[in-house]
Protein backbone atom coordinates (compact mmCIF):
# COMPACT_ATOMS: atom_id res chain seq x y z
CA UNK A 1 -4.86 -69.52 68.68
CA UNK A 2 -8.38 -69.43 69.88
CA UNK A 3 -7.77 -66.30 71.98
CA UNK A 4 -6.01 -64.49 69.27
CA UNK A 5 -9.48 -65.44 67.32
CA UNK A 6 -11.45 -64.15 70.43
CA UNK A 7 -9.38 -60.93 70.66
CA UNK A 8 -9.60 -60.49 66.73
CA UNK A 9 -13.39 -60.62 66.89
CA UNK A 10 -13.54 -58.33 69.78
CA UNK A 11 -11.36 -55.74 67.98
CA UNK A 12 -13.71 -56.22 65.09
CA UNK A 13 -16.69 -55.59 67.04
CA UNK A 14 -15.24 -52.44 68.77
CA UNK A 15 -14.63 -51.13 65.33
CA UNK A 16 -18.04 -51.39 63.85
CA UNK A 17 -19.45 -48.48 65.18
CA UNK A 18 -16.65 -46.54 64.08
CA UNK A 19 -16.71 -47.79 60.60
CA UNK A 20 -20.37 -46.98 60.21
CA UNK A 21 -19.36 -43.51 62.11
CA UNK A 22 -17.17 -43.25 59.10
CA UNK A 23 -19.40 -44.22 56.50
CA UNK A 24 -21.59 -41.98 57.98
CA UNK A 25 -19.37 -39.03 58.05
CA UNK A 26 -18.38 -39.77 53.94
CA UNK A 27 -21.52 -39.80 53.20
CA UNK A 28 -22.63 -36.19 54.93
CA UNK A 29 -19.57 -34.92 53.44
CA UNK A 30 -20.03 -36.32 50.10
CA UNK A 31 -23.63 -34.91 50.16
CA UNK A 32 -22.85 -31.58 52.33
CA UNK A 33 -19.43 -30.64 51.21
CA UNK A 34 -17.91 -32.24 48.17
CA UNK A 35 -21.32 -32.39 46.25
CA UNK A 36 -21.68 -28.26 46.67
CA UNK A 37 -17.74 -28.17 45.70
CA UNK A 38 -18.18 -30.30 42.53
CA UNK A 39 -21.10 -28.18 41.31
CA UNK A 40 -18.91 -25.38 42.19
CA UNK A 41 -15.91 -26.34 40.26
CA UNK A 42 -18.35 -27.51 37.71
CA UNK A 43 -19.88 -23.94 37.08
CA UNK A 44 -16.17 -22.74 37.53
CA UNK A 45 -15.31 -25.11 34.39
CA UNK A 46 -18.43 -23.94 32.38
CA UNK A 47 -17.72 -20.50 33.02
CA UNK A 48 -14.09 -20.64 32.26
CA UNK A 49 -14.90 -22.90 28.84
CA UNK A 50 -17.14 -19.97 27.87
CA UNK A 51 -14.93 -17.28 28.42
CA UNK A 52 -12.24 -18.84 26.58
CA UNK A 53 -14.59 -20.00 23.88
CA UNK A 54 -15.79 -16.48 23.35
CA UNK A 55 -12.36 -15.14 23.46
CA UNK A 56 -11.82 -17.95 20.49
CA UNK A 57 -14.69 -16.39 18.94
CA UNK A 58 -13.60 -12.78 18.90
CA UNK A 59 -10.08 -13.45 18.33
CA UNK A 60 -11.38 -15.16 14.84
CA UNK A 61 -13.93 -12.52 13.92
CA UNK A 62 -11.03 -9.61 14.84
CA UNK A 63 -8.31 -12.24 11.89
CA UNK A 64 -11.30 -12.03 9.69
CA UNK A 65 -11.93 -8.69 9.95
CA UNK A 66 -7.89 -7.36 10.21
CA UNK A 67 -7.95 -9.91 6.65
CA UNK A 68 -11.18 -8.13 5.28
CA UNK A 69 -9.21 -4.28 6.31
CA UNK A 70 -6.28 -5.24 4.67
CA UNK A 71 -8.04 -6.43 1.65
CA UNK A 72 -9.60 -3.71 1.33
CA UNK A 73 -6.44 -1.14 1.99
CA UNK A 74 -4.83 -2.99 -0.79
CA UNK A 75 -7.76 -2.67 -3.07
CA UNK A 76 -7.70 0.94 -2.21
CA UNK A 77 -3.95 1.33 -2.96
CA UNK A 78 -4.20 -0.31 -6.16
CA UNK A 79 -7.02 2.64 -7.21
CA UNK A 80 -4.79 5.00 -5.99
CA UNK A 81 -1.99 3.63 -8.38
CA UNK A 82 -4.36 3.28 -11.30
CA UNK A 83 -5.70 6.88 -11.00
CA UNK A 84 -1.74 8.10 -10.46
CA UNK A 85 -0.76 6.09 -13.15
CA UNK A 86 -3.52 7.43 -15.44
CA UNK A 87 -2.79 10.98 -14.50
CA UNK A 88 0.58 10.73 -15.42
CA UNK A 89 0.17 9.05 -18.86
CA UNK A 90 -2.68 12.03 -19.27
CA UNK A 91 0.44 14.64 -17.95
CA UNK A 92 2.73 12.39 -20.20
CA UNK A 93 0.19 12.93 -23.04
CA UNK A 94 -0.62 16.22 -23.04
CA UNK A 95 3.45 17.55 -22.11
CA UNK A 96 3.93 15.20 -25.69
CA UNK A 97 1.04 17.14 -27.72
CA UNK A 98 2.47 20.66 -26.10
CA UNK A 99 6.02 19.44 -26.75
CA UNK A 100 5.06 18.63 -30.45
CA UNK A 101 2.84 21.78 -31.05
CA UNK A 102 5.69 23.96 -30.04
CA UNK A 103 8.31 21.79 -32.64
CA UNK A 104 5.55 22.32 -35.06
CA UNK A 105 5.29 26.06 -34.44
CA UNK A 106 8.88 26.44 -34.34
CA UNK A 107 9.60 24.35 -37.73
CA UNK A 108 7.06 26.73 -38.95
CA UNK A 109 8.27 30.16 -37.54
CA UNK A 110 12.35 28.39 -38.80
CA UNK A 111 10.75 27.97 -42.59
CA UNK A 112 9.02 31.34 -42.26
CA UNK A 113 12.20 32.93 -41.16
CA UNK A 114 14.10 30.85 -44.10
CA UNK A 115 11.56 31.89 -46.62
CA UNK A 116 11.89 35.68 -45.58
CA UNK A 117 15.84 35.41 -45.46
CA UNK A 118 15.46 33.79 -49.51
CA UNK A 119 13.30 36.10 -49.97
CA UNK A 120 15.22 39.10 -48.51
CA UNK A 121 18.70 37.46 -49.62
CA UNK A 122 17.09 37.51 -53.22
CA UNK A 123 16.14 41.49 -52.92
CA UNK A 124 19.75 42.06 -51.86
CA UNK A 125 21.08 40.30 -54.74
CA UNK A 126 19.02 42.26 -57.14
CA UNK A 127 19.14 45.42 -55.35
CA UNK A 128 23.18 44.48 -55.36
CA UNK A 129 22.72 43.48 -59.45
CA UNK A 130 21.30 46.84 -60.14
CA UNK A 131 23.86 48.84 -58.39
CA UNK A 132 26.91 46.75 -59.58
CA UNK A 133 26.40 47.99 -62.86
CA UNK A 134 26.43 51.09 -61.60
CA UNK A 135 29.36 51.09 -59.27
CA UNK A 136 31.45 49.44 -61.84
CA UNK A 137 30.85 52.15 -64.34
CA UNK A 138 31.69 54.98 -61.49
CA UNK A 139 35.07 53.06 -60.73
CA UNK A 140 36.03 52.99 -64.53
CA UNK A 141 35.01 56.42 -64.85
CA UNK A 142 37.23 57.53 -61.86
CA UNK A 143 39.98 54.98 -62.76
CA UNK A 144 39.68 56.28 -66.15
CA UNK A 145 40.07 60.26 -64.38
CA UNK A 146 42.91 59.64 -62.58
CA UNK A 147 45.08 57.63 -65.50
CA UNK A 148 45.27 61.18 -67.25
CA UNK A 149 46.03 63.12 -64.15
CA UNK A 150 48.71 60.69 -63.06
């Protein structure tokens, strides 16, 4: 068992120099290689946070804005209704006035006409009451001429 010791130990003592050599070597690479790569990857990270931070950003200010433009097209359509709405009820208004100015110049013109035809009826009844008299008594005076004759 005392060999196996002595051959352990030996081993051991053959690999010291490599395990410094590789403590060593991780340490130049930590310091020469993965050091430069982790402030790489770290700028990398910081760059790529940014980017997607600003691209948080915009997207937000381009909802707020989109909200703001449609806000505002709505407001504008709503104007547009009122002012269409208001011209019609002014059309509607003055197509009612026009409408009733013509029924009232009509229902004037229909009692005009109904006050000339009284008025002309009323002529043709005298006119008619002066020469009934007359036309009876030229009947009776030819209806009287031709009883002796017949």
């Amino acid at each position: 068992m005392e060999a196996t010791l002595n051959a352990l130990g030996a081993i051991l003592l053959k690999a010291i120099p490599t395990l410094v050599l590789l403590i060593v070597v991780h340490f130049y690479l930590k310091w020469m290689f993965f050091g430069p790569l982790r402030k790489v990857l770290d700028e990398r990270q910081a760059a790529t946070e940014g980017a997607r931070q600003a691209a948080q950003l915009a997207l937000t200010k381009a909802s707020e804005k989109a909200t703001e433009i449609e806000a505002a097209l709505r407001k504008a359509r709503e104007d547009i209704y009122q002012e269409q709405e208001q011209a019609r009820k002014k059309a509607v208004s003055e197509q009612t006035s026009r409408v009733e100015a013509a029924r009232q110049q009509s229902h004037g013109l229909v009692h005009k006409a109904r006050e000339q035809m009284t008025a002309e009826t009323e002529a043709a009844k005298r006119e008619l009451a002066g020469t009934i008299e007359t036309l009876a008594d030229q009947i009776a005076k030819r209806f009287l001429e031709r009883r002796p004759a017949a």
